[in-house]
C-alpha atoms as a PDB file:
ATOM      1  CA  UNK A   1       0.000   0.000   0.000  1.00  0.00           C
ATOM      2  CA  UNK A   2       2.961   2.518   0.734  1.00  0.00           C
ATOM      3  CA  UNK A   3       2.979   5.696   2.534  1.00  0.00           C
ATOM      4  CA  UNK A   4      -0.496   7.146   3.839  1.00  0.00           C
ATOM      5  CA  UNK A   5      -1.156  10.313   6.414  1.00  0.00           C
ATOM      6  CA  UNK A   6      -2.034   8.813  10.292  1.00  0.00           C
ATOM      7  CA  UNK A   7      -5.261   8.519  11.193  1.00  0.00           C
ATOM      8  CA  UNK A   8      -6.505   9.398  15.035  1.00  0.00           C
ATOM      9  CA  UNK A   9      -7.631   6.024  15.114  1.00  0.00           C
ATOM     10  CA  UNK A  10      -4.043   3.918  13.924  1.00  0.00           C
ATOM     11  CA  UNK A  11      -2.553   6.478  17.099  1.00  0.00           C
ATOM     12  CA  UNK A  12      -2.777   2.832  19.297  1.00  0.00           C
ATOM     13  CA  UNK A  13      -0.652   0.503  17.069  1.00  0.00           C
ATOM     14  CA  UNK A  14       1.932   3.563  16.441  1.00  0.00           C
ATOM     15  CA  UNK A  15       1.980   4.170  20.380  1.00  0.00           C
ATOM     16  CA  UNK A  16       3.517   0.538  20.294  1.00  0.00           C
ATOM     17  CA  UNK A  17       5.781   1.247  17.953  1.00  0.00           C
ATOM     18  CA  UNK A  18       6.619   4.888  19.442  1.00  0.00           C
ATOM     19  CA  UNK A  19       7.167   3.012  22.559  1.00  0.00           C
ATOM     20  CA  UNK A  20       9.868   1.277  21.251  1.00  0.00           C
ATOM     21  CA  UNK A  21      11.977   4.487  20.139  1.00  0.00           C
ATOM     22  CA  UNK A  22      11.125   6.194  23.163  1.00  0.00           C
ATOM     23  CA  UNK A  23      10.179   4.215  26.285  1.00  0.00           C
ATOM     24  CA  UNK A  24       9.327   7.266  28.515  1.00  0.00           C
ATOM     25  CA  UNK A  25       7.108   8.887  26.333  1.00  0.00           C
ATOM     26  CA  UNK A  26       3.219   8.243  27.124  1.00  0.00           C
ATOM     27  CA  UNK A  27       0.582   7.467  25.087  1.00  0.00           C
ATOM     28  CA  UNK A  28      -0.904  11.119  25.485  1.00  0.00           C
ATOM     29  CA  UNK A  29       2.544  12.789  25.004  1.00  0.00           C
ATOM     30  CA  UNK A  30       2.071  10.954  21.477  1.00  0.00           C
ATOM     31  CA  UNK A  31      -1.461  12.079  21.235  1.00  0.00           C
ATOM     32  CA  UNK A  32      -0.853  15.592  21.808  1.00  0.00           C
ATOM     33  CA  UNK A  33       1.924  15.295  19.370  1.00  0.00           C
ATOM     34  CA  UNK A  34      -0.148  13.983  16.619  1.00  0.00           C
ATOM     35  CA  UNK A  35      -2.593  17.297  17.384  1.00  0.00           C
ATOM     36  CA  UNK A  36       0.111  19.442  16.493  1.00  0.00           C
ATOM     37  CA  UNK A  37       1.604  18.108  13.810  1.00  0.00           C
ATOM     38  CA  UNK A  38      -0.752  15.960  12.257  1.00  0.00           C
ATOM     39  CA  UNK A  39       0.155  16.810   9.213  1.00  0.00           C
ATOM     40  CA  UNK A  40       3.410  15.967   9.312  1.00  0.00           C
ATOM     41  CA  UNK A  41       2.732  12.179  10.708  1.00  0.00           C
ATOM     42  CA  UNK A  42       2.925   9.622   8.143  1.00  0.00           C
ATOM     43  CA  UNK A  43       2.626   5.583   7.857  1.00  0.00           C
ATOM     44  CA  UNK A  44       3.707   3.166   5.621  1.00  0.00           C
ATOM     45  CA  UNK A  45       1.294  -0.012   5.439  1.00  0.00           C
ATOM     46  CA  UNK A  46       1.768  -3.397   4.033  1.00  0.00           C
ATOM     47  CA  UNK A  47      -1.525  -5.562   3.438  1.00  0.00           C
ATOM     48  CA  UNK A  48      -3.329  -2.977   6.017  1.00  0.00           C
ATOM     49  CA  UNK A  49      -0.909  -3.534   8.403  1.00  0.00           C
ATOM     50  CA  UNK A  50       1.021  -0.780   9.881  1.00  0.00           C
ATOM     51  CA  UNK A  51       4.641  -1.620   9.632  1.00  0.00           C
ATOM     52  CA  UNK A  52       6.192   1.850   9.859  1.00  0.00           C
ATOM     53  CA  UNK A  53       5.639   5.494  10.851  1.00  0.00           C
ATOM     54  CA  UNK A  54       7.564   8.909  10.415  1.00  0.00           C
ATOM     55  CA  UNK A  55       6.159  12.000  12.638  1.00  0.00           C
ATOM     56  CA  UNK A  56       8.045  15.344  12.154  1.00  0.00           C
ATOM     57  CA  UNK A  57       7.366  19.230  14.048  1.00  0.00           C
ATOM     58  CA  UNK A  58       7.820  22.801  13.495  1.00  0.00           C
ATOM     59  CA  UNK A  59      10.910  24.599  15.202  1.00  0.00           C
ATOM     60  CA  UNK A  60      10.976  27.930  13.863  1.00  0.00           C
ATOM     61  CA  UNK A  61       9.979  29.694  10.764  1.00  0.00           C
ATOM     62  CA  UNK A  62      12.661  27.906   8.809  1.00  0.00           C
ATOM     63  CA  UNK A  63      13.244  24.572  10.336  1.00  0.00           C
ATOM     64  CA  UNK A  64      11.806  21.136  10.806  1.00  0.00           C
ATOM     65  CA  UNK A  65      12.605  18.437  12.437  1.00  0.00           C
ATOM     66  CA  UNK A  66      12.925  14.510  11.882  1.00  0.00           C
ATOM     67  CA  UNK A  67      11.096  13.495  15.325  1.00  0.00           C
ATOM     68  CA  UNK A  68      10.722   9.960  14.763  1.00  0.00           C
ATOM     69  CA  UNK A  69      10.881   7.406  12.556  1.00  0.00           C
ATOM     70  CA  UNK A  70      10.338   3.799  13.094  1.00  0.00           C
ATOM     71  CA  UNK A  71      10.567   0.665  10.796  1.00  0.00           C
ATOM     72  CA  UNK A  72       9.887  -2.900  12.154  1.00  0.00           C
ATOM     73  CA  UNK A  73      12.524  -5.048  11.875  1.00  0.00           C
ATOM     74  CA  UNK A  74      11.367  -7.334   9.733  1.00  0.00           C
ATOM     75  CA  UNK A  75      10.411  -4.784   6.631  1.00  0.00           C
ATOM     76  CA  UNK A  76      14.083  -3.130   7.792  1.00  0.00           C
ATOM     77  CA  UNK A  77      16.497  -1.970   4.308  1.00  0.00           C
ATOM     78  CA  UNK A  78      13.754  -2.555   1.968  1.00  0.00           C
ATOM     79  CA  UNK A  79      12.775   1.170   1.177  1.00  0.00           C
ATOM     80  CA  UNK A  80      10.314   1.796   3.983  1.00  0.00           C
ATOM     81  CA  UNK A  81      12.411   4.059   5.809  1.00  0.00           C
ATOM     82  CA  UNK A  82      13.663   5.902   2.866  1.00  0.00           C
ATOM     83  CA  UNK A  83       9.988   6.623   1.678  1.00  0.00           C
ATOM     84  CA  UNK A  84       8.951   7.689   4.935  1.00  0.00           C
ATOM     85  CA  UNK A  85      11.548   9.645   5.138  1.00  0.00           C
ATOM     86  CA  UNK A  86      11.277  11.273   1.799  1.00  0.00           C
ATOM     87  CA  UNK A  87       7.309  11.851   2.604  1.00  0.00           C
ATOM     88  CA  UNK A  88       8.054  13.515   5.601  1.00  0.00           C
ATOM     89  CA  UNK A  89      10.700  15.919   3.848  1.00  0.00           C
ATOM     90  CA  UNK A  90       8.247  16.644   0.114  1.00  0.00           C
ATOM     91  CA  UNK A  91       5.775  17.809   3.176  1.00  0.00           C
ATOM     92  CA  UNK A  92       8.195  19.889   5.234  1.00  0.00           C
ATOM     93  CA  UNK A  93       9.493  21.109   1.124  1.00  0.00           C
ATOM     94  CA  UNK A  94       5.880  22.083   0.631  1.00  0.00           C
ATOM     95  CA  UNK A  95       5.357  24.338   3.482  1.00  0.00           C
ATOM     96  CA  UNK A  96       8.404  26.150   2.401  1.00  0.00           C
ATOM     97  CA  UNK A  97      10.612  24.905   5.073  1.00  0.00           C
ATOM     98  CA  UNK A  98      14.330  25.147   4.309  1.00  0.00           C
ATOM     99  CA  UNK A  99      15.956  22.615   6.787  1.00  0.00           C
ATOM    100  CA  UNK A 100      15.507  19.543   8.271  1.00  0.00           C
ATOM    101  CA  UNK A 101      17.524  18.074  11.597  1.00  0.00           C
ATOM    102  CA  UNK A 102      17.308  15.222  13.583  1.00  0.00           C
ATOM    103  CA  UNK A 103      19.127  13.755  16.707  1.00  0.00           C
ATOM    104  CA  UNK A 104      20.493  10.237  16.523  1.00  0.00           C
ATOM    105  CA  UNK A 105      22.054   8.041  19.554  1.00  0.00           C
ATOM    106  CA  UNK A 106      25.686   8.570  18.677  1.00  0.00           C
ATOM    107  CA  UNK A 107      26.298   4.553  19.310  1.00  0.00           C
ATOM    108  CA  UNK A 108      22.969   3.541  16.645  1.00  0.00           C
ATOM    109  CA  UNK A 109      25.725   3.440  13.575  1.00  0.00           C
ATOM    110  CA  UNK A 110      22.620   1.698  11.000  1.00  0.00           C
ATOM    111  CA  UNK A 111      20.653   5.238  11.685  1.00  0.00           C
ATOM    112  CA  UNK A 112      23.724   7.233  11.534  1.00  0.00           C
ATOM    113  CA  UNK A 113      24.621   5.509   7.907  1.00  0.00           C
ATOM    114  CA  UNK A 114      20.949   5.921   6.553  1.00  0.00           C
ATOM    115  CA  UNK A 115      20.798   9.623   7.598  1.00  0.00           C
ATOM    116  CA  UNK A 116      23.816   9.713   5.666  1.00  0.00           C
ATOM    117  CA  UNK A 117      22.757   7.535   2.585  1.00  0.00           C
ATOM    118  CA  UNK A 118      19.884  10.630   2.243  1.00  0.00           C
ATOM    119  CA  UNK A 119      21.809  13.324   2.468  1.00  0.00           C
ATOM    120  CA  UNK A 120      22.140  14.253   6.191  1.00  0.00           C
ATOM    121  CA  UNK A 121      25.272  16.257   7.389  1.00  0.00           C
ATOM    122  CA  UNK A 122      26.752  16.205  10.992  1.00  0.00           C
ATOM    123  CA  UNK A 123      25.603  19.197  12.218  1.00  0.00           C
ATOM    124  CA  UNK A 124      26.793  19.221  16.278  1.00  0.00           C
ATOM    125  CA  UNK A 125      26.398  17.291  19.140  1.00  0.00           C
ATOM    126  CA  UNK A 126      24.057  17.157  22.220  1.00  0.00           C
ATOM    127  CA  UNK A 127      25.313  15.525  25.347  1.00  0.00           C
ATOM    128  CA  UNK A 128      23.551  13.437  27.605  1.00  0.00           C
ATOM    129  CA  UNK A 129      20.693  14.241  25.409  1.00  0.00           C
ATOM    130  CA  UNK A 130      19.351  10.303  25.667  1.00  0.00           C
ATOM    131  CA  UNK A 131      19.451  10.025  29.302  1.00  0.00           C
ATOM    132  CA  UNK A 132      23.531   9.242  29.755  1.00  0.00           C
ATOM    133  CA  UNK A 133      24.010   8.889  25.454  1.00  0.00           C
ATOM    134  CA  UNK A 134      24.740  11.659  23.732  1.00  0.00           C
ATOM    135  CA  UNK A 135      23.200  12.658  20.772  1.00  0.00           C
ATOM    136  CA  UNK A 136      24.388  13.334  17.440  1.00  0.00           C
ATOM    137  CA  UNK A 137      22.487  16.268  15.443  1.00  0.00           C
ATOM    138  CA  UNK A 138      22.044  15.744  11.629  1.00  0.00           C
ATOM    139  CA  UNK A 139      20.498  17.951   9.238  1.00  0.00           C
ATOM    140  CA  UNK A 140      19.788  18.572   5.968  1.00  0.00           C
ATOM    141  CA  UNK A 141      18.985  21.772   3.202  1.00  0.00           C
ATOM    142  CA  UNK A 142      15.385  20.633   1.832  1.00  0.00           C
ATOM    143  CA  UNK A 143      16.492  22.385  -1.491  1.00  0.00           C
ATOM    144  CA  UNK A 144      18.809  19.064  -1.416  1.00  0.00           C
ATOM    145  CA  UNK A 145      15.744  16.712  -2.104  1.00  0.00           C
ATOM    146  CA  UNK A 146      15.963  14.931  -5.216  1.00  0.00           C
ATOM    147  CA  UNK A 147      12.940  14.848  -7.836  1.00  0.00           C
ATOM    148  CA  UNK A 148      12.096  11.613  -8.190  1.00  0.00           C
END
């Protein structure tokens, strides 16, 4: 099926998944995430099933921001990530945003490498930023995106 907008209702199955990123996030942090920034929350469904989702905010004017993106394992280098990915950023391109970042665990080397694979640039670092990880900060120029 590919890459659809979230729905209110799928907000349960991508708590799960959420969960999994970011264990001390609640179900109504998520909620009043998806409020905000609805339309920048995006899953990718196989069959019906919901196997991935991207959500992305707002942090000034300018700027956007990667805040999470989750694949299941088992659909994991196949292209899901990517077109989430490139979803998120033709949305953030569309609303005339000039720059994406993200943070990354500085140890999670397979995220680090994908970041890079689309275009991502080291961009600083924040420490302690995962509780007692430090995070690295990638980012990209949305004029960058490819058409495909």
């Amino acid at each position: 099926m590919g890459v659809k907008r979230a729905l209110m209702r799928e907000l349960p199955e991508i708590a799960k998944m959420w969960k999994k990123l970011e264990p001390n996030n609640s179900r109504y942090d998520m909620i009043k995430f998806y409020m905000l920034f609805r339309q920048y929350f995006y899953v990718y469904k196989n069959r019906e099933k919901i196997i991935g989702f991207v959500a992305g905010s707002v942090k000034s004017d300018v700027r956007s921001h990667l805040s999470a993106i989750y694949v299941k394992e088992e659909f994991r280098k196949k292209g899901v990530g990517e077109n989430l990915l490139k979803t998120l950023e033709a949305a953030f391109e569309k609303s005339n945003f000039s720059k994406i970042t993200l943070e990354v665990k500085e140890d999670n080397k397979e995220a680090i490498e994908f970041y890079k694979g689309l275009g991502y640039a080291f961009a600083g670092k924040k420490p302690r930023y995962y509780g007692e990880k430090d995070a690295l900060v990638y980012s990209k120029e949305l004029s960058q995106i490819e058409d495909s």
